[in-house]
PDB file of N, CA and C in Angstrom:
ATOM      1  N   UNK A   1    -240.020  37.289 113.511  1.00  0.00           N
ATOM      2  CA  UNK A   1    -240.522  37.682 114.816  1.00  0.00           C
ATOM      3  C   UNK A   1    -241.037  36.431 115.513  1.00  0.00           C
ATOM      4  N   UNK A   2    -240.841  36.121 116.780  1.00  0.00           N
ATOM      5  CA  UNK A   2    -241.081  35.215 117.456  1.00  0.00           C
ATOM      6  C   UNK A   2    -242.690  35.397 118.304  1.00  0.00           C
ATOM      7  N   UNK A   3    -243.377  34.251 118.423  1.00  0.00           N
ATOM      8  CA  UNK A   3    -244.583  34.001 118.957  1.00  0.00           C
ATOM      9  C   UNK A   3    -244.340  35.384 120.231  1.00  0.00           C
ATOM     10  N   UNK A   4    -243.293  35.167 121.347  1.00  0.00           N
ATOM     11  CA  UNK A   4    -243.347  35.610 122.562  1.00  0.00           C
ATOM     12  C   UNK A   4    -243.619  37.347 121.936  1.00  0.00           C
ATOM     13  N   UNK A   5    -243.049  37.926 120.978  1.00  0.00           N
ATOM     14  CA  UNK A   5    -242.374  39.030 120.384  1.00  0.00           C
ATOM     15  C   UNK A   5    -243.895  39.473 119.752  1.00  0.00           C
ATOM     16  N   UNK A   6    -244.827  38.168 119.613  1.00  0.00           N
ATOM     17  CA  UNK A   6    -246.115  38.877 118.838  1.00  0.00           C
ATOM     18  C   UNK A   6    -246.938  39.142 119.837  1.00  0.00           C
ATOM     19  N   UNK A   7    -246.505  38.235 120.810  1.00  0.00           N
ATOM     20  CA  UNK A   7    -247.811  38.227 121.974  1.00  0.00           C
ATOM     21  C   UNK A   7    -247.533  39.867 122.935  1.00  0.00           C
ATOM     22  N   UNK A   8    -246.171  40.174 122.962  1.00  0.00           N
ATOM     23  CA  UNK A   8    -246.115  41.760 123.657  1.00  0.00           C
ATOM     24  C   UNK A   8    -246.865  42.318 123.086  1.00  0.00           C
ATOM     25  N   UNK A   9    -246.914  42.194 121.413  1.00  0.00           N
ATOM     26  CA  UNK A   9    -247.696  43.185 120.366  1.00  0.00           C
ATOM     27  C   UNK A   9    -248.838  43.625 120.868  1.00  0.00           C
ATOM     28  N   UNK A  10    -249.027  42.056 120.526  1.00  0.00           N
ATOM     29  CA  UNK A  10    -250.858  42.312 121.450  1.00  0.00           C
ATOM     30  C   UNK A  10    -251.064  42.625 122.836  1.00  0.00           C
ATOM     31  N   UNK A  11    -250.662  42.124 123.303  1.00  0.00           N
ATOM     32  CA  UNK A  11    -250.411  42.942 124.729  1.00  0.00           C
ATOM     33  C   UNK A  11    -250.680  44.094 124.891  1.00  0.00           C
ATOM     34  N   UNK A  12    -250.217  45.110 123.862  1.00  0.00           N
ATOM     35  CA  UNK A  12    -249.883  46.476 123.487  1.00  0.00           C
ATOM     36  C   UNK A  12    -250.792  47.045 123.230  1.00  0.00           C
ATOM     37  N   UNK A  13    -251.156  46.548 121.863  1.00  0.00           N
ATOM     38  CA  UNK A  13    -252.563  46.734 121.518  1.00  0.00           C
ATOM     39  C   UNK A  13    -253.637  46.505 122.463  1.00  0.00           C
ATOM     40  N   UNK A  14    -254.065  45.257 122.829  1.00  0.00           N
ATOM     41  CA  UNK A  14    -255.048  45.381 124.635  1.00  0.00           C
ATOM     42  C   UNK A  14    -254.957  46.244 125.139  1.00  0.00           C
ATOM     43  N   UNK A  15    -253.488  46.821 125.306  1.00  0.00           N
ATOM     44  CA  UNK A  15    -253.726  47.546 126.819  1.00  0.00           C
ATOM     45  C   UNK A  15    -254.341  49.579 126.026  1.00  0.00           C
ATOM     46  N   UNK A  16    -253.966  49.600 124.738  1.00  0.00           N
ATOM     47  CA  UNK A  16    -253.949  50.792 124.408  1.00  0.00           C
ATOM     48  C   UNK A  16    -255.581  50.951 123.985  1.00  0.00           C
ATOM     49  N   UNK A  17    -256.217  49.769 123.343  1.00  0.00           N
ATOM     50  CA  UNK A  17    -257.969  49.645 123.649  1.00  0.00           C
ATOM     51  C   UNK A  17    -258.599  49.619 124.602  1.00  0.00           C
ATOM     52  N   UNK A  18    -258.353  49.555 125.960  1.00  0.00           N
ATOM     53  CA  UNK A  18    -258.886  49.735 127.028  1.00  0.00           C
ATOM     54  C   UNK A  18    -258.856  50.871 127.878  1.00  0.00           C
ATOM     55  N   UNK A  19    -257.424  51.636 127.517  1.00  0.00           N
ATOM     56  CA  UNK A  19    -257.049  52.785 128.319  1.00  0.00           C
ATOM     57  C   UNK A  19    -258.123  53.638 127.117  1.00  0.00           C
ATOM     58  N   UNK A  20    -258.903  53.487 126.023  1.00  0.00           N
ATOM     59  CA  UNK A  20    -259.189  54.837 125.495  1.00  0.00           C
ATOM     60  C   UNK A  20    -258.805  54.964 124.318  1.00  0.00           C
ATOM     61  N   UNK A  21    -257.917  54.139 123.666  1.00  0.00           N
ATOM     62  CA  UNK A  21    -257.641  54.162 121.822  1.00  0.00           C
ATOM     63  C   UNK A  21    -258.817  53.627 120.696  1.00  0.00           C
ATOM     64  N   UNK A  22    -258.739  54.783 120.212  1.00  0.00           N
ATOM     65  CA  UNK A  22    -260.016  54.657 118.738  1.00  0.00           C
ATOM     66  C   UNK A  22    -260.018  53.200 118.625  1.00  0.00           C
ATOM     67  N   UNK A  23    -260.646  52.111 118.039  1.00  0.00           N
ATOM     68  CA  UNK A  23    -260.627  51.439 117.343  1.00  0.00           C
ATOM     69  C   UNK A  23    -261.118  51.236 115.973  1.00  0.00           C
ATOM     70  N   UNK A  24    -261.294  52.220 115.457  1.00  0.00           N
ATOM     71  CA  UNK A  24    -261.171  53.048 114.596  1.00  0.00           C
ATOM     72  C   UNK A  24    -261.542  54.426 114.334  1.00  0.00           C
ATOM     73  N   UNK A  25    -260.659  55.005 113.102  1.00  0.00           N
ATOM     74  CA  UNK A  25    -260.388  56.624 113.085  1.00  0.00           C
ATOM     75  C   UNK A  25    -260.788  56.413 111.452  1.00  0.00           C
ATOM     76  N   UNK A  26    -260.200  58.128 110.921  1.00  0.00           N
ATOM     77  CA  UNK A  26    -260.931  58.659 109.563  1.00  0.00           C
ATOM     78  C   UNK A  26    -259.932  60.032 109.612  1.00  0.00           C
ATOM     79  N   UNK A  27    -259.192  59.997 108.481  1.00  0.00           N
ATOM     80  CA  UNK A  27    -258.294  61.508 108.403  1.00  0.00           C
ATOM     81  C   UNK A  27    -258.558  61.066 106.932  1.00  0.00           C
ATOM     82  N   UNK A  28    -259.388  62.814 106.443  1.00  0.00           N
ATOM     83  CA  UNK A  28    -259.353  62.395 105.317  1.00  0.00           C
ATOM     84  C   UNK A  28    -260.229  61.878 104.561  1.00  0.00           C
ATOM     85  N   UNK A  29    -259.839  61.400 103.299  1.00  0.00           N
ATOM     86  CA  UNK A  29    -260.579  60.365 102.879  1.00  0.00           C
ATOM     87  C   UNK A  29    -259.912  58.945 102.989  1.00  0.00           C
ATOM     88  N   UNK A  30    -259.187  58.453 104.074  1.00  0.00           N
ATOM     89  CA  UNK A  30    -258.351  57.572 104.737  1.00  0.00           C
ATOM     90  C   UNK A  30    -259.435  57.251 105.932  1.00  0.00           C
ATOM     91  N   UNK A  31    -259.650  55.765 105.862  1.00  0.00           N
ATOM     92  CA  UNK A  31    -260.272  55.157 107.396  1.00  0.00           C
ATOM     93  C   UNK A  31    -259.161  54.032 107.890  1.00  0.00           C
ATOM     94  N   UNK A  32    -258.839  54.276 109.228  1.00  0.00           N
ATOM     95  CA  UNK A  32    -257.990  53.068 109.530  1.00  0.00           C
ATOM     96  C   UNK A  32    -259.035  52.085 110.609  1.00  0.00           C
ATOM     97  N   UNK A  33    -259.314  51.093 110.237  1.00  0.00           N
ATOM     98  CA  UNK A  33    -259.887  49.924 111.711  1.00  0.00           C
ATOM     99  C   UNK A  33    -259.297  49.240 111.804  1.00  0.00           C
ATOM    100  N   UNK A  34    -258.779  48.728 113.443  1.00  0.00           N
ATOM    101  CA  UNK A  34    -258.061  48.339 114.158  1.00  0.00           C
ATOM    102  C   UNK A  34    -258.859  46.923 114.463  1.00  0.00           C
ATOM    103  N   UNK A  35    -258.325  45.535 115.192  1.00  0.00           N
ATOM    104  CA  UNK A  35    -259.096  44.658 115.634  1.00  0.00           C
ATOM    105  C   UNK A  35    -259.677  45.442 116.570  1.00  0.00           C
ATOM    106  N   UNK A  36    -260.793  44.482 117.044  1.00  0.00           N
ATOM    107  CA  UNK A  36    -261.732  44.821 118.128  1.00  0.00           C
ATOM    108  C   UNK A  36    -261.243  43.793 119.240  1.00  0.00           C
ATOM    109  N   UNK A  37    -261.322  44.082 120.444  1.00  0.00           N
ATOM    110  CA  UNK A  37    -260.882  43.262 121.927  1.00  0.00           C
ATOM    111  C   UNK A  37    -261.052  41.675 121.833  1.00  0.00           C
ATOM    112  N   UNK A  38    -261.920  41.296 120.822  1.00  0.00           N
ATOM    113  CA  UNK A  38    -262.389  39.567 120.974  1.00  0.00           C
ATOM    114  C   UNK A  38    -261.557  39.315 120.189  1.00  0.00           C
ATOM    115  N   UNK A  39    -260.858  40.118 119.025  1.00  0.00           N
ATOM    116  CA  UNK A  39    -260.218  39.540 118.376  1.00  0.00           C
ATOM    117  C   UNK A  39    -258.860  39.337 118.714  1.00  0.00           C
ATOM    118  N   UNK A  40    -258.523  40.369 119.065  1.00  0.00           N
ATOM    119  CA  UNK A  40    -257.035  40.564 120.021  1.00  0.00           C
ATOM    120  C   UNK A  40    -257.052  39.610 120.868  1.00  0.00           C
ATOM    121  N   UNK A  41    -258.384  39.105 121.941  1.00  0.00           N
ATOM    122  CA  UNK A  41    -257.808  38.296 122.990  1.00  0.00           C
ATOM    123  C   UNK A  41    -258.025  36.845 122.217  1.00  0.00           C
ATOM    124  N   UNK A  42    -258.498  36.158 121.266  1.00  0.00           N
ATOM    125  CA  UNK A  42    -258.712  35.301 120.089  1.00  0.00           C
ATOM    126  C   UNK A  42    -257.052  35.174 119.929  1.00  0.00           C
ATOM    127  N   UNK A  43    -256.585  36.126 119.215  1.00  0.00           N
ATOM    128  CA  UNK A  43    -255.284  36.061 119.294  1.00  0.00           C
ATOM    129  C   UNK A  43    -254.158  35.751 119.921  1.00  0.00           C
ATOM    130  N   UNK A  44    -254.202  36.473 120.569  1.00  0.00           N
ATOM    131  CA  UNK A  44    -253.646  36.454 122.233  1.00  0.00           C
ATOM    132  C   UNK A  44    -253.614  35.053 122.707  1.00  0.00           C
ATOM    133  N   UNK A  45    -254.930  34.495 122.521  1.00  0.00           N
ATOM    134  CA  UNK A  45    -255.039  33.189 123.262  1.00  0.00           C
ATOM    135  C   UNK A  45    -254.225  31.876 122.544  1.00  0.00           C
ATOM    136  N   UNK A  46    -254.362  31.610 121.034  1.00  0.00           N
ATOM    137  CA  UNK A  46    -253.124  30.932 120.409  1.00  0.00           C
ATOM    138  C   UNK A  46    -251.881  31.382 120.753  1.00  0.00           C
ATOM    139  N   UNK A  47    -251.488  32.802 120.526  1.00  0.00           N
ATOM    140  CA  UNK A  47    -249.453  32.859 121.056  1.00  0.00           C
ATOM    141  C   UNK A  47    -249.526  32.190 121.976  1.00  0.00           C
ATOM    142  N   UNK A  48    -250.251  32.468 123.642  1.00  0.00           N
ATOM    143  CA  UNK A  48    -250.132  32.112 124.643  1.00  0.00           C
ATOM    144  C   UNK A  48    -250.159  30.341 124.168  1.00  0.00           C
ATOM    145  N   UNK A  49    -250.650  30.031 123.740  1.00  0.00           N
ATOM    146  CA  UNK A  49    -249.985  28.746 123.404  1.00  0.00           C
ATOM    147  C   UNK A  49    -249.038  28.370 123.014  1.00  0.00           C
ATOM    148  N   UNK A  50    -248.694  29.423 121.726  1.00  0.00           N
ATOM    149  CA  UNK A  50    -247.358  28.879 121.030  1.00  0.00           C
ATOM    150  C   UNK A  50    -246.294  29.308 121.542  1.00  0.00           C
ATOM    151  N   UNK A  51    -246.496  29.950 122.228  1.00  0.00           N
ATOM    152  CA  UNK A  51    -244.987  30.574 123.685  1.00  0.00           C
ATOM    153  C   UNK A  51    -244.542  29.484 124.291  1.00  0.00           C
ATOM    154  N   UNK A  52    -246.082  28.630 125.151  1.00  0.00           N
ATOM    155  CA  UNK A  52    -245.742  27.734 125.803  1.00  0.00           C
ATOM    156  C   UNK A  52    -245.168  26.413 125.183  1.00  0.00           C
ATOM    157  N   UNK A  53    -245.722  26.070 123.683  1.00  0.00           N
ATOM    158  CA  UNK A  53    -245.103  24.921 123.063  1.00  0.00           C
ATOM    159  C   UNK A  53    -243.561  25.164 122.571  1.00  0.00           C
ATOM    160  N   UNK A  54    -243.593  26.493 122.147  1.00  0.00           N
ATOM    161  CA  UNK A  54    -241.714  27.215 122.003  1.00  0.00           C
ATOM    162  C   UNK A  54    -240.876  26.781 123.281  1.00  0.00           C
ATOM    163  N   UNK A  55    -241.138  27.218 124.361  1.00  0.00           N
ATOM    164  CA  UNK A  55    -240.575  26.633 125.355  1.00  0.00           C
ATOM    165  C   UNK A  55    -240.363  25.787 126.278  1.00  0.00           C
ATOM    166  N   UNK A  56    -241.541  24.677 125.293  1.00  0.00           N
ATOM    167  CA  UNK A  56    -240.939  23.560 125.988  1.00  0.00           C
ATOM    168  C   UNK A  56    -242.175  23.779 127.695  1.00  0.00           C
ATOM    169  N   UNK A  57    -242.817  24.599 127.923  1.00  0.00           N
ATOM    170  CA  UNK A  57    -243.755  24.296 129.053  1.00  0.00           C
ATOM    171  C   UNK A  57    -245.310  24.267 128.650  1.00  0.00           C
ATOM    172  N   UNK A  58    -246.007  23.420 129.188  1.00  0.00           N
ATOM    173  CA  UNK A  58    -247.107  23.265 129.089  1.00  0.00           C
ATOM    174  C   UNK A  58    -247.618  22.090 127.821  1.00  0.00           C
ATOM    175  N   UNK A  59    -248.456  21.888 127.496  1.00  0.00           N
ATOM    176  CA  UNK A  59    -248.432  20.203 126.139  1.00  0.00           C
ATOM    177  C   UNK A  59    -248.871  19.239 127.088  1.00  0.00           C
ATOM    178  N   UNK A  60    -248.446  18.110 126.282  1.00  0.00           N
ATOM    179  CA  UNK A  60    -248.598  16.352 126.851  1.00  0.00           C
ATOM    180  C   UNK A  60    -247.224  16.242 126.802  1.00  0.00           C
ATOM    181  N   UNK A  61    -246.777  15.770 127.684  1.00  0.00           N
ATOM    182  CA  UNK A  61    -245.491  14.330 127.827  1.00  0.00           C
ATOM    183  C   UNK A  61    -246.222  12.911 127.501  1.00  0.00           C
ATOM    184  N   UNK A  62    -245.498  12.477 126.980  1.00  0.00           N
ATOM    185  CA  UNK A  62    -245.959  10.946 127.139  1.00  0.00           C
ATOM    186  C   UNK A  62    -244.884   9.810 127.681  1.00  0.00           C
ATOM    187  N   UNK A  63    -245.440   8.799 128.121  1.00  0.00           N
ATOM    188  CA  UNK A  63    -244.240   8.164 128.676  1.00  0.00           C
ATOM    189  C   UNK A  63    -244.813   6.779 128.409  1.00  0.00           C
ATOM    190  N   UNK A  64    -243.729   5.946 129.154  1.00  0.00           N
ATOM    191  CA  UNK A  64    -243.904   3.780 128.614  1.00  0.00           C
ATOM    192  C   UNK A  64    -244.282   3.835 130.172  1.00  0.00           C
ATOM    193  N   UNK A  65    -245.203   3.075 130.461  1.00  0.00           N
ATOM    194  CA  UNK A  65    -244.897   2.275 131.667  1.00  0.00           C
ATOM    195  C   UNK A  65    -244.983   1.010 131.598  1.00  0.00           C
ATOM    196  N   UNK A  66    -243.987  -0.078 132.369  1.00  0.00           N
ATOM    197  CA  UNK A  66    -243.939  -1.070 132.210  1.00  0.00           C
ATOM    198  C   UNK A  66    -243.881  -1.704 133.809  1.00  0.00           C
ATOM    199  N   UNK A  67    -244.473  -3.169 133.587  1.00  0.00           N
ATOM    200  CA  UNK A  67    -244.502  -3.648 135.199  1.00  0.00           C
ATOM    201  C   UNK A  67    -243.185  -4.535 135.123  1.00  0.00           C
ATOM    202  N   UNK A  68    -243.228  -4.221 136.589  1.00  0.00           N
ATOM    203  CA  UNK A  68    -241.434  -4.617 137.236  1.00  0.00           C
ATOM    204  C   UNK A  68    -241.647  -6.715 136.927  1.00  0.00           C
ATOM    205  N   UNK A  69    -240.443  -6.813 136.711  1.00  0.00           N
ATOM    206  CA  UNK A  69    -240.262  -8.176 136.237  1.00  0.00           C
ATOM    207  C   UNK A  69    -240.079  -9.000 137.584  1.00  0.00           C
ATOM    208  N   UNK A  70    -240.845 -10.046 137.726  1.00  0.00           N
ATOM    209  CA  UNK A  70    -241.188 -10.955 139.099  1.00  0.00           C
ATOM    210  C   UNK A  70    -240.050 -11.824 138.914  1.00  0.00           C
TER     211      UNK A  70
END
């Protein structure tokens, strides 16, 4: 799975914790907990990096500069 492919994930997840999804539940003698929002956007915030270093936008360039010969 690719960075861009994890970051929808989360995406997903964000958007389904804000509209109103448990962040955590209990069926049972079963508990499921989910991240909490700091962690998701924690997350979130590295892909959004590694999207941009995958494609080549955003980073350092580096370059030579040299002075013109008199």
């Amino acid at each position: 799975m690719t960075a861009a492919e994890h970051l929808a994930l989360i995406d997903a997840a964000i958007v389904a914790l804000v509209q109103g999804g448990a962040s955590q539940y209990s069926i049972g003698s079963r508990s499921v907990t989910k991240h909490d929002l700091g962690e998701l956007y924690s997350i979130r915030k590295d892909l959004e990096w590694q999207v941009q270093r995958e494609s080549g936008s955003g980073g350092i360039t580096l370059g030579r500069m040299t002075r013109p010969s008199v």
